[in-house]
C-alpha atoms as a PDB file:
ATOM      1  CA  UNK A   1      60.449  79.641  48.988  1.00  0.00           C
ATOM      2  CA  UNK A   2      62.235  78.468  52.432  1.00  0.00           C
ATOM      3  CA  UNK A   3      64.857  80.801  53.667  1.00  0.00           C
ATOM      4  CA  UNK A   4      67.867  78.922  53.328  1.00  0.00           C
ATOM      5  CA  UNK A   5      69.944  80.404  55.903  1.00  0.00           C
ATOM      6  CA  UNK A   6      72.416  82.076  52.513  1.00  0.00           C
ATOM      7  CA  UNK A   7      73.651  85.474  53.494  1.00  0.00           C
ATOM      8  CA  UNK A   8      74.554  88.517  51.559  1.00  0.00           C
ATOM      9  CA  UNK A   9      78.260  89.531  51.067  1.00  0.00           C
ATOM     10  CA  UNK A  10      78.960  91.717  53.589  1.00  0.00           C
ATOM     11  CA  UNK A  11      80.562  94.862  52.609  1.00  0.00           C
ATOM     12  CA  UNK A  12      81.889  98.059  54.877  1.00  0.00           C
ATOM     13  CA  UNK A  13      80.178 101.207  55.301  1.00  0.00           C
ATOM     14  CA  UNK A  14      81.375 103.548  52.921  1.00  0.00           C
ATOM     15  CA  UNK A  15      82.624 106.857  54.804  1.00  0.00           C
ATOM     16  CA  UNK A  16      83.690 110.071  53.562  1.00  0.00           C
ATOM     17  CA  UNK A  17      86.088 111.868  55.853  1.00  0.00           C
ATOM     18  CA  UNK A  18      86.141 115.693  55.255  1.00  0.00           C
ATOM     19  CA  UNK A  19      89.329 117.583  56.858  1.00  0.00           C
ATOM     20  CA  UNK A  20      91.837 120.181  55.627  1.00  0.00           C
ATOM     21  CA  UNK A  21      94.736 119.132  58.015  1.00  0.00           C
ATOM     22  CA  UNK A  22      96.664 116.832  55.971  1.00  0.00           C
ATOM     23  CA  UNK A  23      98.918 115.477  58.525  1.00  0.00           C
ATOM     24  CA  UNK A  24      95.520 114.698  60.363  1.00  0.00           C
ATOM     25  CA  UNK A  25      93.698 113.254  57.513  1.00  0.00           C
ATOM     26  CA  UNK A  26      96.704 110.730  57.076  1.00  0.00           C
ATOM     27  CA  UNK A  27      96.637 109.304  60.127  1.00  0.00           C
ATOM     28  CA  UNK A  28      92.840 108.741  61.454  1.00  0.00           C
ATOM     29  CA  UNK A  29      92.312 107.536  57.526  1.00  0.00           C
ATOM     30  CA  UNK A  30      95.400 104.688  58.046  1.00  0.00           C
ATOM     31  CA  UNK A  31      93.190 103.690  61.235  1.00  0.00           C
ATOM     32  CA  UNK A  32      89.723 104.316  60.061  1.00  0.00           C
ATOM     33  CA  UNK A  33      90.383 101.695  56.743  1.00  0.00           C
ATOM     34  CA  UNK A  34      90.941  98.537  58.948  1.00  0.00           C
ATOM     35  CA  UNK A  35      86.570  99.280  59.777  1.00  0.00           C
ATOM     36  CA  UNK A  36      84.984 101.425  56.576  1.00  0.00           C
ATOM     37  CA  UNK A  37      85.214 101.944  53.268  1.00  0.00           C
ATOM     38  CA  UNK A  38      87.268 105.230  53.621  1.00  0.00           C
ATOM     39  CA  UNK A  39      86.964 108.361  50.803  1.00  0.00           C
ATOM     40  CA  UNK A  40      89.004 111.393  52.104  1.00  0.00           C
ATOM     41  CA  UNK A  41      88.799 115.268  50.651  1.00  0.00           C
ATOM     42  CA  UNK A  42      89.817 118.112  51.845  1.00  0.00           C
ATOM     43  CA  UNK A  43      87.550 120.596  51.241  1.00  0.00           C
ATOM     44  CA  UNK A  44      83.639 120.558  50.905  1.00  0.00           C
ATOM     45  CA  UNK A  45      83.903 121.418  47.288  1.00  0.00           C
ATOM     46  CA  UNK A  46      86.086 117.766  46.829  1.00  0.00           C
ATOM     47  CA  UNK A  47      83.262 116.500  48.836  1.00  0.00           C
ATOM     48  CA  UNK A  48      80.450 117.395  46.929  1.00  0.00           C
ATOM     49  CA  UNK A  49      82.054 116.015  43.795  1.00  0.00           C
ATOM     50  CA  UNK A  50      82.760 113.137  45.745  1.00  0.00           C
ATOM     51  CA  UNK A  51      78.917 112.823  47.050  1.00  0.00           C
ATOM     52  CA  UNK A  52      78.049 113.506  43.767  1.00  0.00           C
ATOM     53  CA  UNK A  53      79.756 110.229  42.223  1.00  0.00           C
ATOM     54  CA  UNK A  54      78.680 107.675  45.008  1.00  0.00           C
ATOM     55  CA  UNK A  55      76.594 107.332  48.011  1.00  0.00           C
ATOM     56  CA  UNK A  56      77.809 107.407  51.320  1.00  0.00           C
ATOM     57  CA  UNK A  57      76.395 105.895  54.686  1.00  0.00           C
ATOM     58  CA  UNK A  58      78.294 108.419  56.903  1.00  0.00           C
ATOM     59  CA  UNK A  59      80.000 111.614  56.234  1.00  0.00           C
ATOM     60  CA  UNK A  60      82.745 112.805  58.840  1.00  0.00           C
ATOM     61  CA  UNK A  61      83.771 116.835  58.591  1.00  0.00           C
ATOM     62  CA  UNK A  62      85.968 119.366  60.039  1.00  0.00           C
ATOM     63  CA  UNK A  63      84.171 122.723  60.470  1.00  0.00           C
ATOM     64  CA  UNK A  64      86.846 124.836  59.695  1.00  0.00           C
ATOM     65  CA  UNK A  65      87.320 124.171  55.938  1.00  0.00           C
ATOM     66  CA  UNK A  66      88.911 126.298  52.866  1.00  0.00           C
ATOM     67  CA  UNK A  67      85.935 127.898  50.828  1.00  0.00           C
ATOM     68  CA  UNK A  68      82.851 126.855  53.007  1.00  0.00           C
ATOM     69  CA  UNK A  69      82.391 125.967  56.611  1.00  0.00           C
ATOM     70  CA  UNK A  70      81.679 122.131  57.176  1.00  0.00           C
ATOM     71  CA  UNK A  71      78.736 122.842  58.936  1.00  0.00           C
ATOM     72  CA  UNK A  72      77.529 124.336  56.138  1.00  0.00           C
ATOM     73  CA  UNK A  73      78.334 121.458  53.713  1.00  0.00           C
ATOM     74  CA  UNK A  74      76.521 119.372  55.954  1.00  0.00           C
ATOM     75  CA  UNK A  75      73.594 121.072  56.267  1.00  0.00           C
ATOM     76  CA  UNK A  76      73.489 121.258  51.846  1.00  0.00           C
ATOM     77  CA  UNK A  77      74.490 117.047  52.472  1.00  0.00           C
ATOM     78  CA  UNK A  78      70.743 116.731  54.043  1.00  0.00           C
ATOM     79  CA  UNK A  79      68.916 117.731  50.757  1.00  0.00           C
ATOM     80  CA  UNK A  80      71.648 116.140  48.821  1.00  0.00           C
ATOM     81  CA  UNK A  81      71.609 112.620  50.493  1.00  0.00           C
ATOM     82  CA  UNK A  82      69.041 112.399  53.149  1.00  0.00           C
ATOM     83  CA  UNK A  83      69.911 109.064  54.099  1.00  0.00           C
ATOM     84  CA  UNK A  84      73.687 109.755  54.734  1.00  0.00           C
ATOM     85  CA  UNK A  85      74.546 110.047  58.478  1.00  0.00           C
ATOM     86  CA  UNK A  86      76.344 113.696  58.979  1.00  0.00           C
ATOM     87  CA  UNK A  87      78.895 113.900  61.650  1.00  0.00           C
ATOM     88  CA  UNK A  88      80.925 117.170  62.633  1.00  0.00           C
ATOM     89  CA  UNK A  89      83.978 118.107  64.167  1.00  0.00           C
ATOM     90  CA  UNK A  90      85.471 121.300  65.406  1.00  0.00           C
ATOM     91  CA  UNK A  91      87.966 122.573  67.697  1.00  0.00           C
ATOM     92  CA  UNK A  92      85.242 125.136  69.525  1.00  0.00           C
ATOM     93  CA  UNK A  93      83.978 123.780  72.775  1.00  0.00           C
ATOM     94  CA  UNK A  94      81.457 125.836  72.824  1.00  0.00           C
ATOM     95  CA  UNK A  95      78.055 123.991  74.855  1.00  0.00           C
ATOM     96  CA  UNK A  96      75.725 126.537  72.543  1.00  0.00           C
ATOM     97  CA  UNK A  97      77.036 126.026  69.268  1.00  0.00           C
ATOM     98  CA  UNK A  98      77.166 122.118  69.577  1.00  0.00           C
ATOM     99  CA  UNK A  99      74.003 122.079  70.637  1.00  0.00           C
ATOM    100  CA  UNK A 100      72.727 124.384  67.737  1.00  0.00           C
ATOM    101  CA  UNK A 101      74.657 122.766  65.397  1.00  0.00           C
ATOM    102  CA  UNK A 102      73.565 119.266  65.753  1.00  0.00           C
ATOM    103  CA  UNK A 103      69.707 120.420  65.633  1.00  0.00           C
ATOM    104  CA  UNK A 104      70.586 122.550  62.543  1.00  0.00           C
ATOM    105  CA  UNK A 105      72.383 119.787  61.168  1.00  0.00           C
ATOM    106  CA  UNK A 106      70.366 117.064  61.587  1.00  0.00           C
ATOM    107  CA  UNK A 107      73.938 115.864  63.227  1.00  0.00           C
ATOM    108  CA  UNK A 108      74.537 112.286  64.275  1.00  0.00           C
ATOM    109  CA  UNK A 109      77.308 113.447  66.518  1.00  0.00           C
ATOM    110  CA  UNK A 110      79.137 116.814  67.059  1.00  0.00           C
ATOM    111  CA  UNK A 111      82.869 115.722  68.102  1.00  0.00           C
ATOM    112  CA  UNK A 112      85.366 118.526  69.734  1.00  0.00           C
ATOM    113  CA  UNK A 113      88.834 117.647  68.659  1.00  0.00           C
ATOM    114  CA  UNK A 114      91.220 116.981  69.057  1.00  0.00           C
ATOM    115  CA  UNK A 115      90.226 113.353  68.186  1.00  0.00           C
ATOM    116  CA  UNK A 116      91.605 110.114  68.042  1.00  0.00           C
ATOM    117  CA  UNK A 117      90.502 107.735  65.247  1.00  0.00           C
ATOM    118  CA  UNK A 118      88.901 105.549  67.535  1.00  0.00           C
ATOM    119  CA  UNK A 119      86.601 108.450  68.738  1.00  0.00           C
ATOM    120  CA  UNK A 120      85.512 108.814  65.031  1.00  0.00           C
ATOM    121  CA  UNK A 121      84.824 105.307  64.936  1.00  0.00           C
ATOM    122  CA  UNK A 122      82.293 104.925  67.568  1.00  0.00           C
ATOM    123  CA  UNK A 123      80.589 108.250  66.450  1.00  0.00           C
ATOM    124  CA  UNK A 124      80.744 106.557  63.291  1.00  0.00           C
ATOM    125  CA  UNK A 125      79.275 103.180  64.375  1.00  0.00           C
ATOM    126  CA  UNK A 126      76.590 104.918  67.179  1.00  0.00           C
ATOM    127  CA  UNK A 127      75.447 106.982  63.721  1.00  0.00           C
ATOM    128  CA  UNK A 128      75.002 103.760  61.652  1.00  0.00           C
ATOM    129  CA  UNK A 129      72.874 101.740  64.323  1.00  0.00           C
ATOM    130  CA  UNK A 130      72.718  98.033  64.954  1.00  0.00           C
ATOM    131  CA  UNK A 131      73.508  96.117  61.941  1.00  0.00           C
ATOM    132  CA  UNK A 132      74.821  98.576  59.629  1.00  0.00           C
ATOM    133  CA  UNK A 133      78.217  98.536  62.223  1.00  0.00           C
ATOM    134  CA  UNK A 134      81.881  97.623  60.853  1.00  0.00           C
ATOM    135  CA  UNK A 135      80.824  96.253  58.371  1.00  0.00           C
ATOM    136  CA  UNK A 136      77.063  95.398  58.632  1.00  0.00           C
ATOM    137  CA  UNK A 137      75.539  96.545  55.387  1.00  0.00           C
ATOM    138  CA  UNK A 138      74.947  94.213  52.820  1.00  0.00           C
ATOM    139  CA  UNK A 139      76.047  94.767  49.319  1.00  0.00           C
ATOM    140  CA  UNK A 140      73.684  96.828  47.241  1.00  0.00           C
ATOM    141  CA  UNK A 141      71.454  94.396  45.010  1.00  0.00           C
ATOM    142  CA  UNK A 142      72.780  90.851  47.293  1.00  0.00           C
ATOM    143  CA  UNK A 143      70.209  88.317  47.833  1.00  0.00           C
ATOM    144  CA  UNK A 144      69.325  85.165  49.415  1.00  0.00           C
ATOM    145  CA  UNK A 145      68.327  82.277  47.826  1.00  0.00           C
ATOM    146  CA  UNK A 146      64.201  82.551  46.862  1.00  0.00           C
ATOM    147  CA  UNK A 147      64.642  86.109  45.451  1.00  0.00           C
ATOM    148  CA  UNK A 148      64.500  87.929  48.722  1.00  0.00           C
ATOM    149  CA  UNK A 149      66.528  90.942  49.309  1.00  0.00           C
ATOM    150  CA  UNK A 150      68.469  90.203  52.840  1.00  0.00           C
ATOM    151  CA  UNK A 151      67.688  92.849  55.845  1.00  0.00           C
END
């Protein structure tokens, strides 16, 4: 059947920010909601029952986090949802361990803080690629007219 030029609802990329700093979390989430589909925790053991419930294109977490390092978390997130981008941040500057994290990882991006929102955002839309940007991703099970799932 033609392709009748119907799109799919467009819908935001669903991102899980991980961070213990309340004061922090507030404020880049405020920002980061006018783009993505924002989930917030603040601690990897809210995040996994949070990855548990719903996939996520992009997961965003501090490394220095109650209970387990996010680095850590990330590196379970790869078995867990293989598909999810995995970003970090931490406060080291440290060449080595960015380096070795981000192999290790399987990291999209390694950010030092501290960090403005709009840092995460980029990191967050270089992670997702070209179409899958604010708000790129069609809606799970949309399609076109003629039964075709759209790209």
């Amino acid at each position: 059947m033609a392709d009748l030029g119907i799109k799919a609802p467009i819908r935001p990329p669903v991102v899980l920010l991980v961070d213990d700093e309340p004061l922090l979390l507030e404020v880049v989430a405020q920002e980061l909601r006018q783009s993505f589909e924002l989930h917030t925790a603040v601690s990897a053991a809210e995040a996994d029952k949070q990855v548990a419930a719903r996939q996520f294109d992009a997961v965003v977490c501090d490394h220095m986090l109650p209970g387990e390092q996010g680095l850590d978390f990330l590196i379970r997130l790869m078995d867990k949802a293989p598909s999810t981008r995995r970003i970090l941040m931490t406060g080291y500057t440290n060449t080595e361990f960015i380096s070795r994290s981000t192999a290790i990882g399987r990291l999209s991006a390694c950010l030092v803080k501290p960090l403005r929102a709009a840092d995460i955002a980029r990191a967050i839309g270089a992670a997702l690629g070209p179409g899958r940007q604010l708000g790129g991703t069609p809606e799970p099970g949309a399609q076109k007219r003629g039964g075709r799932t759209s790209p």
